[in-house]
Protein backbone atom coordinates (compact mmCIF):
# COMPACT_ATOMS: atom_id res chain seq x y z
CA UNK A 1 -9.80 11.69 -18.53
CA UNK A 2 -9.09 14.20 -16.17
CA UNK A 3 -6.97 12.86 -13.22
CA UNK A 4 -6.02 14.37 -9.99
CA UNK A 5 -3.30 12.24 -8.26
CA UNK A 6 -3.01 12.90 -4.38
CA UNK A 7 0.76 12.78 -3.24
CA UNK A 8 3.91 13.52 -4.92
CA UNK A 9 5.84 10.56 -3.21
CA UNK A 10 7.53 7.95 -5.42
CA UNK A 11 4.32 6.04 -6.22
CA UNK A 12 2.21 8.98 -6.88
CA UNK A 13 4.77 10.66 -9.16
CA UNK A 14 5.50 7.37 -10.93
CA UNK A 15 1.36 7.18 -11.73
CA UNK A 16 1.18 10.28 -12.60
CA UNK A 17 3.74 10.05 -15.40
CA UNK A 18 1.96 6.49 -16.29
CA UNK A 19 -1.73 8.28 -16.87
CA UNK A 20 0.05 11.12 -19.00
CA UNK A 21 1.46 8.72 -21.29
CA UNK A 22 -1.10 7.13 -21.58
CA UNK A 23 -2.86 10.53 -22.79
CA UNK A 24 -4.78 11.57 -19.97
CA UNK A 25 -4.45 15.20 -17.81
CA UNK A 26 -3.15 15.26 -14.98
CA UNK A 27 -2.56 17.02 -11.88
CA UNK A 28 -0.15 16.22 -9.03
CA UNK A 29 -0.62 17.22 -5.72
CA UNK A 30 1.95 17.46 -3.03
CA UNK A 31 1.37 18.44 0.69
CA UNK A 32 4.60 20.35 1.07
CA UNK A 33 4.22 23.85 -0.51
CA UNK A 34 8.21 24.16 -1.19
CA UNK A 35 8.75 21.25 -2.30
CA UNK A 36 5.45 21.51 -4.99
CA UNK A 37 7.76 24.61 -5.91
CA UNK A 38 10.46 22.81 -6.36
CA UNK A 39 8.82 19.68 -8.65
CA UNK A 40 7.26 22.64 -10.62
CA UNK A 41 10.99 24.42 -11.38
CA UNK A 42 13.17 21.80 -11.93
CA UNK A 43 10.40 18.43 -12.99
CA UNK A 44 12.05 16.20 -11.15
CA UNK A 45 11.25 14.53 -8.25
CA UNK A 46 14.53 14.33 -6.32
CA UNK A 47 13.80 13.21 -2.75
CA UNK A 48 11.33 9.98 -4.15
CA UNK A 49 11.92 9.51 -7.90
CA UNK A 50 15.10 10.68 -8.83
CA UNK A 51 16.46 10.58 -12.73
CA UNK A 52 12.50 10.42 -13.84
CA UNK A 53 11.66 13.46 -15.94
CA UNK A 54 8.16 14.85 -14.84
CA UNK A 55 6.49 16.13 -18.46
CA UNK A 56 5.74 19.38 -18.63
CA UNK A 57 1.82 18.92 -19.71
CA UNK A 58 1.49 17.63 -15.63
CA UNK A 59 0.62 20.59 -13.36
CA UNK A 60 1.79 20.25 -10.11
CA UNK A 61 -0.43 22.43 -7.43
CA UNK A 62 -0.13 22.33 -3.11
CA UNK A 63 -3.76 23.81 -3.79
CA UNK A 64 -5.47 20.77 -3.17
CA UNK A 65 -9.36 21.45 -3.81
CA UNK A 66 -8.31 23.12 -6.71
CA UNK A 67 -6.53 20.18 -7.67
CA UNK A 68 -9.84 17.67 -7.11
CA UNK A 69 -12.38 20.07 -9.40
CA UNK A 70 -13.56 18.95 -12.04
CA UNK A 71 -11.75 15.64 -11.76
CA UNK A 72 -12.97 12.26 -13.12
CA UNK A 73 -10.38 10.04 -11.14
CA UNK A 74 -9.45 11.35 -7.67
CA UNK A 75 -5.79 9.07 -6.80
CA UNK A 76 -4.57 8.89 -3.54
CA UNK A 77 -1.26 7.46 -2.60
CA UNK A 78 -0.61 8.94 0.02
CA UNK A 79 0.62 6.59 2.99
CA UNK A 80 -2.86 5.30 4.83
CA UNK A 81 -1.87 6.91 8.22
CA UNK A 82 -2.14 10.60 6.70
CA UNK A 83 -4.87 10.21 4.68
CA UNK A 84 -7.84 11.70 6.88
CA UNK A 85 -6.00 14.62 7.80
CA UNK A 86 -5.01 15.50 3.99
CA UNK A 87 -8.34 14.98 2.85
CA UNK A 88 -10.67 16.61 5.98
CA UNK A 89 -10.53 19.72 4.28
CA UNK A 90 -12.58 18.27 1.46
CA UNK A 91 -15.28 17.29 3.77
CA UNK A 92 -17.58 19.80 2.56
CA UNK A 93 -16.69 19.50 -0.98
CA UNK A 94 -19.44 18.50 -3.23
CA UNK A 95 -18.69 15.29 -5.50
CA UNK A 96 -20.57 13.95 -8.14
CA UNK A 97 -19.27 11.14 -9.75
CA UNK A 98 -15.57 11.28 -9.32
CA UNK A 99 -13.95 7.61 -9.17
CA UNK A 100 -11.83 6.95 -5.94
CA UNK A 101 -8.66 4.89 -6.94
CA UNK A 102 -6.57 4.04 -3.88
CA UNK A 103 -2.86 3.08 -4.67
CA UNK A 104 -2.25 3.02 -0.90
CA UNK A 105 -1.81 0.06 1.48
CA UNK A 106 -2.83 0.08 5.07
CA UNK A 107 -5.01 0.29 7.44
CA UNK A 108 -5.72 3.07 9.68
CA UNK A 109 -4.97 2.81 13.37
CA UNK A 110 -7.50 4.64 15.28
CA UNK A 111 -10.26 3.66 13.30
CA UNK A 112 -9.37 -0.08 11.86
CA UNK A 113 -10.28 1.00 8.37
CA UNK A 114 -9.38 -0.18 5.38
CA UNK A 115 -9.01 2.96 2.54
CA UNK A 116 -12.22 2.33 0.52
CA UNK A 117 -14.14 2.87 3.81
CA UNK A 118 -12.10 5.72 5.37
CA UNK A 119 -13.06 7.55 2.33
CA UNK A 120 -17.07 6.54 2.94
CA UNK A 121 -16.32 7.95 6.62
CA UNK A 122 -14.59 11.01 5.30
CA UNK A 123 -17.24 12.03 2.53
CA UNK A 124 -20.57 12.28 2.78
CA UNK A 125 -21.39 11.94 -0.81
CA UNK A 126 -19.01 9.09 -1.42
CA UNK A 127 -20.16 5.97 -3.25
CA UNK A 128 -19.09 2.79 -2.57
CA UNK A 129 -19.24 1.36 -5.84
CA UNK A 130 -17.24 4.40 -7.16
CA UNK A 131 -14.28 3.27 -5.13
CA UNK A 132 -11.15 1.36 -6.20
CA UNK A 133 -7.99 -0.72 -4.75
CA UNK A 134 -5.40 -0.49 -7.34
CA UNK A 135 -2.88 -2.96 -5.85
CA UNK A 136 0.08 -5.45 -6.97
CA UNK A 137 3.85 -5.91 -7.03
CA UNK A 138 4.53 -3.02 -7.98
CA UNK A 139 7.47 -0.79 -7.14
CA UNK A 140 7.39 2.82 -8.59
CA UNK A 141 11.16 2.72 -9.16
CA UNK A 142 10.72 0.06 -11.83
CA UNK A 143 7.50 1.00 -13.37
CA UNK A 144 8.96 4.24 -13.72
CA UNK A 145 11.68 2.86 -16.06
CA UNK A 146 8.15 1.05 -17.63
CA UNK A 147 9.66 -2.50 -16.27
CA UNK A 148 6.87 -4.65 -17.27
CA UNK A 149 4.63 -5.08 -14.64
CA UNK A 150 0.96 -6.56 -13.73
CA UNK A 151 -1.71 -5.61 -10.63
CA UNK A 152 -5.44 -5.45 -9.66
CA UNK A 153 -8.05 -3.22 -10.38
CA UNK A 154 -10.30 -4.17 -7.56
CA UNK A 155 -14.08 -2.66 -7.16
CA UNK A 156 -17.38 -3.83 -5.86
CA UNK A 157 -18.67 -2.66 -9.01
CA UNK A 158 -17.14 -4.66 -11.62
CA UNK A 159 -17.92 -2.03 -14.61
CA UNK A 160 -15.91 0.45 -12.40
CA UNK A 161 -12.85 -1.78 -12.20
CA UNK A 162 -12.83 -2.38 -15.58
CA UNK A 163 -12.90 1.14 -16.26
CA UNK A 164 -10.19 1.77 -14.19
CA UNK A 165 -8.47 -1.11 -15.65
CA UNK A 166 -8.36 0.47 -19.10
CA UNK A 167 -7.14 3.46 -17.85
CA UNK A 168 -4.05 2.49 -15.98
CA UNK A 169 -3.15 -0.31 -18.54
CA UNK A 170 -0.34 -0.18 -21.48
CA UNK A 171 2.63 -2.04 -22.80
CA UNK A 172 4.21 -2.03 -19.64
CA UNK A 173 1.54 -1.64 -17.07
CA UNK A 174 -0.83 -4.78 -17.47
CA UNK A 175 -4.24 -4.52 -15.02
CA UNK A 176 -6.13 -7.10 -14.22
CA UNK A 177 -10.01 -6.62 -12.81
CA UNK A 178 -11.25 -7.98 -9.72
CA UNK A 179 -14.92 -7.39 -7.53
CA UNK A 180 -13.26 -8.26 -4.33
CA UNK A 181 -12.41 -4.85 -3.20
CA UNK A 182 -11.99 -5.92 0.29
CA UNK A 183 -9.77 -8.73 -0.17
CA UNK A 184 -7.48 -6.61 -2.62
CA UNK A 185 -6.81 -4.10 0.00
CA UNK A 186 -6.02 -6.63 3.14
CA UNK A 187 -3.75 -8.48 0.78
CA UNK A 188 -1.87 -5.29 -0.14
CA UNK A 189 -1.98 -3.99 3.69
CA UNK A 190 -1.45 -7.01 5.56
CA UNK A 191 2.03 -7.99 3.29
CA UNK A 192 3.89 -5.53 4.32
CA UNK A 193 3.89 -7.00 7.97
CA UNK A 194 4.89 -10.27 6.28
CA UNK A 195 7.65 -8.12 4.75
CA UNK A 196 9.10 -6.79 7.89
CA UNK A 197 8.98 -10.36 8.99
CA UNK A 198 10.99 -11.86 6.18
CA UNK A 199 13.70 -8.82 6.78
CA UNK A 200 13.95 -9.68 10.20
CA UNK A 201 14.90 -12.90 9.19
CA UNK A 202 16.87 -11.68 6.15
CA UNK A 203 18.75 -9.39 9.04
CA UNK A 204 19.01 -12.03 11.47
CA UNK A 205 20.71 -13.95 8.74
CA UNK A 206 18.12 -17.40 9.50
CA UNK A 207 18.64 -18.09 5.68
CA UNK A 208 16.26 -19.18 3.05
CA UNK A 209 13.98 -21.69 4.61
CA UNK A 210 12.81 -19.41 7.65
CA UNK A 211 11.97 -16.64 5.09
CA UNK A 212 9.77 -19.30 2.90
CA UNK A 213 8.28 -20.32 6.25
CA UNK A 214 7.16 -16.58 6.70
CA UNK A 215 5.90 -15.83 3.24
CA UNK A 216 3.67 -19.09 3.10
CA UNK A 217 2.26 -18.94 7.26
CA UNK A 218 2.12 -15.74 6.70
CA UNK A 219 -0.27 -15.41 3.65
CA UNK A 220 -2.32 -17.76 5.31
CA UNK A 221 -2.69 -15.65 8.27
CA UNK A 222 -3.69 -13.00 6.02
CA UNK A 223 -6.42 -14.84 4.25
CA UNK A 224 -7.63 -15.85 7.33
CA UNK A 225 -7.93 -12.26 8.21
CA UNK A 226 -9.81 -11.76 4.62
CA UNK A 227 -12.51 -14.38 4.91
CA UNK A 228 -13.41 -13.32 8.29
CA UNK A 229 -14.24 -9.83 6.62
CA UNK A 230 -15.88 -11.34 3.80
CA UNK A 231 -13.38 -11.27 1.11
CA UNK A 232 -12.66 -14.04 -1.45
CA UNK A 233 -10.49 -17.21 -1.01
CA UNK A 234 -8.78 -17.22 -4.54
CA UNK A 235 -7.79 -13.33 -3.94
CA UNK A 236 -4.90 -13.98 -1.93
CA UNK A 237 -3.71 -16.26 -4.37
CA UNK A 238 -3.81 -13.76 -6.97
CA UNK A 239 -1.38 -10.64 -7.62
CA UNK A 240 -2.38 -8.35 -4.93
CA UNK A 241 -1.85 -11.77 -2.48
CA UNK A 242 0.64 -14.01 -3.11
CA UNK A 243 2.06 -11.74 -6.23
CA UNK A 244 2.59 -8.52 -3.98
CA UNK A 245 3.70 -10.29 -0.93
CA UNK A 246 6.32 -12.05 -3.21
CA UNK A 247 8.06 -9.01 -4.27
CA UNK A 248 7.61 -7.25 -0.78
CA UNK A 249 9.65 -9.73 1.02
CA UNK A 250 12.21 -10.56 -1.42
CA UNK A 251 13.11 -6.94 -3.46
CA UNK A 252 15.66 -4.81 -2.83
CA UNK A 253 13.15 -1.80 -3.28
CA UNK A 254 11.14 -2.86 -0.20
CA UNK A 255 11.11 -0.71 2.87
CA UNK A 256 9.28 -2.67 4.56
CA UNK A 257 12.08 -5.57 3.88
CA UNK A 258 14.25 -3.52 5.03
CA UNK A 259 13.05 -1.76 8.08
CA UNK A 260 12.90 -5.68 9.31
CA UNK A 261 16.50 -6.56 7.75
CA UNK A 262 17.96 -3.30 10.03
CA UNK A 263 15.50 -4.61 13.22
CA UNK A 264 17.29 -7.61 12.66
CA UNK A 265 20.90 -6.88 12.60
CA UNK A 266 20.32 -5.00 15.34
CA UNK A 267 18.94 -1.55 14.71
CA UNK A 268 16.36 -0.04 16.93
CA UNK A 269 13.05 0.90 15.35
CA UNK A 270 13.05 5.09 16.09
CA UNK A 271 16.25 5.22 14.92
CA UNK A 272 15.52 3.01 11.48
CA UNK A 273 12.51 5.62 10.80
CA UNK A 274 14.50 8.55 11.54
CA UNK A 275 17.01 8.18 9.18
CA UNK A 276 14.39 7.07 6.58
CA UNK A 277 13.43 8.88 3.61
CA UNK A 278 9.90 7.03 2.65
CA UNK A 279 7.52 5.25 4.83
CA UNK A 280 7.36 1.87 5.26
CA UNK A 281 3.51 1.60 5.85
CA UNK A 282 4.17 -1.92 7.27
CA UNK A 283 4.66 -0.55 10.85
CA UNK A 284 1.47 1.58 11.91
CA UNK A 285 -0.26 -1.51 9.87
CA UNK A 286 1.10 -3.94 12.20
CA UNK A 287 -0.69 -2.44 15.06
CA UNK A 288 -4.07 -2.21 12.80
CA UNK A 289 -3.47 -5.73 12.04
CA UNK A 290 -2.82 -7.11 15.52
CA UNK A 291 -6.02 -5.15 16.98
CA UNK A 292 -8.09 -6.56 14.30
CA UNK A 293 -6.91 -10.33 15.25
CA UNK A 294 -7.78 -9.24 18.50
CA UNK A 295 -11.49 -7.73 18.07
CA UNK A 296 -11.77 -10.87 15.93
CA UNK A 297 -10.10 -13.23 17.88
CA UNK A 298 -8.37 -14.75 15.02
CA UNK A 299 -4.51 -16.70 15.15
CA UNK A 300 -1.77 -14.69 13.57
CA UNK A 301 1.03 -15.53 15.76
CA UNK A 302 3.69 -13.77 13.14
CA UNK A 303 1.44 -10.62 13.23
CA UNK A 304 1.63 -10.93 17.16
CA UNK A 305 5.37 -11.23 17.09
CA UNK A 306 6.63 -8.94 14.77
CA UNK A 307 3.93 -6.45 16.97
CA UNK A 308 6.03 -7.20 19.55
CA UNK A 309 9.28 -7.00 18.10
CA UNK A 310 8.49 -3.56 16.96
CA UNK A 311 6.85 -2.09 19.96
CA UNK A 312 7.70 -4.14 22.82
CA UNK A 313 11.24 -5.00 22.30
CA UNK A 314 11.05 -8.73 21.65
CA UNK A 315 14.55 -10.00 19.90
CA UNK A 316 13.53 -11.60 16.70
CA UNK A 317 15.36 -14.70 18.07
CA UNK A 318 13.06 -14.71 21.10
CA UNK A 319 10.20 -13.87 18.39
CA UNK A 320 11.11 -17.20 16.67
CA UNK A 321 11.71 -19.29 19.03
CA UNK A 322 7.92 -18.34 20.23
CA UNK A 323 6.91 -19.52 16.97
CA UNK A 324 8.65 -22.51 16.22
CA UNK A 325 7.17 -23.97 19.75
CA UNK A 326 4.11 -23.07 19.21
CA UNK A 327 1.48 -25.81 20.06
CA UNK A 328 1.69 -28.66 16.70
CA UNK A 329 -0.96 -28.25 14.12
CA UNK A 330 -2.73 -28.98 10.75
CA UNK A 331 -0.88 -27.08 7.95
CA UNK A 332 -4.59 -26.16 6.94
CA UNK A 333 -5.50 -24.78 10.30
């Protein structure tokens, strides 16, 4: 297959280097002209990936419709929040029957879209049933060293999952297939506001049964999120649910774990993301997440709270506290 991956980040660069072994060509596209130069000299990826030898047979290009011709797969991993603006330029460009495969998790902020249907906004000539959500625990600094690792395949065309699914997949990279394309991509957005919950409380130093108090309310506020937008129950209970929220709040790799854990010792947000190398999509999602329980009047008190923890200066002890005294309840409710 011919594969054009959109963004040169950790993720994308680790994907990239996946498809190629598995004997596919691929290009890799990166935003920043220089640093596209400096991938191509020296094939490695410094700032995002370092130690991870970029083959040779992988063109890198900053020339990004030349990148996307006469592509099967079109990639994009990109964080969600500069998605439109990388791909606006395309707007005019002519597909036929290119697969989408998103490997990013978010949801845009002006707009309250999820990726599958920013792309249908963006492109004209974009099918819906040629989109995928390619979601999971999956942190690019371990699948690069081919740590063995499993996630979702997610389309509402099931044949076009599965053909994803056999693309991705090796001995290390395991893919599952899924029709609930909707439900894949809240569960991968929504769990990395769970995440920067669990750090607060990592940072805060509440211990162990606070952060298993977050993790379990809080995939329940995401499902309830997902059925209200038509996704399916058993999703979140599946690996790009319960499986990616898992590793999100407990790994060492997770910025969005640790933007919380700094918010929580202390730390003030703007300065966190200024000395940050990566994004930690879990912030702009936040405020997608908190307008959505607001246009659908749905309960997610720990989306509330860590919205206002991150934007209007709420300690996370006030933020608990808030929480903990909420009204009592059914566990189910």
């Amino acid at each position: 297959m011919k594969i054009a991956v959109l963004g040169a980040g950790g993720w994308g660069t680790t994907l990239a280097i996946l498809l190629h072994r598995n004997g596919h060509n691929v290009t890799l596209w990166e935003f920043n002209p220089e640093y596209a130069a400096t991938l191509e000299e020296y094939r490695e990826n410094f700032y995002y990936l370092p130690k991870i030898i970029i083959p040779k047979d992988i063109k890198i290009s900053n020339d990004l419709e030349a990148s996307i011709h006469d592509k099967n797969i079109i990639l994009i991993t990109t964080p969600t929040q500069f998605i439109r603006n990388n791909l606006k330029s395309l707007k005019s460009y002519k597909f036929k029957d290119e697969i989408f495969v998103s490997a990013s998790k978010g949801i845009e902020n002006e707009s309250l879209l999820m990726v599958s249907d920013m792309i249908m906004d963006i492109f004209d000539h974009a099918k819906k049933d040629k989109i995928v959500s390619l979601s999971g625990p999956s942190h690019a600094e371990e699948v690069s060293r081919r740590v063995p690792t499993a996630v979702v395949s997610a389309s509402n065309n099931h044949k076009t999952a599965e053909h994803v699914q056999k693309i991705f997949s090796n001995s290390y990279f395991r893919v599952y297939s899924s029709s609930d394309l909707i439900g894949t991509e809240i569960g991968g957005a929504l769990k990395n506001v769970i995440a920067i919950a669990a750090g607060i409380s990592d940072g805060a130093q509440f211990g162990d049964n606070t952060k298993a108090a977050l993790m379990t309310r809080g995939i329940n506020e995401i499902m309830k999120l997902g059925l209200k937008l038509k996704a399916k129950k058993e999703t979140f209970f599946g690996l790009s649910g319960i499986g990616d929220l898992i590793v999100t709040c407990e790994s060492r790799h997770s910025r969005n774990r640790f933007v919380g854990e700094q918010i929580g010792s202390g730390k003030k947000l703007s300065v966190i993301l200024k000395e940050m190398k990566m994004v930690a999509e879990g912030v702009a999602t936040t405020k997608s997440a908190f307008e959505l329980s607001k246009r659908h009047k749905i309960d997610m008190p720990i989306v509330e709270e860590v919205y206002a923890i991150l934007f209007e200066d709420r300690s996370p002890h006030q933020a608990t506290k808030n929480l903990m005294m909420r009204n009592l309840k059914p566990e189910t409710d």
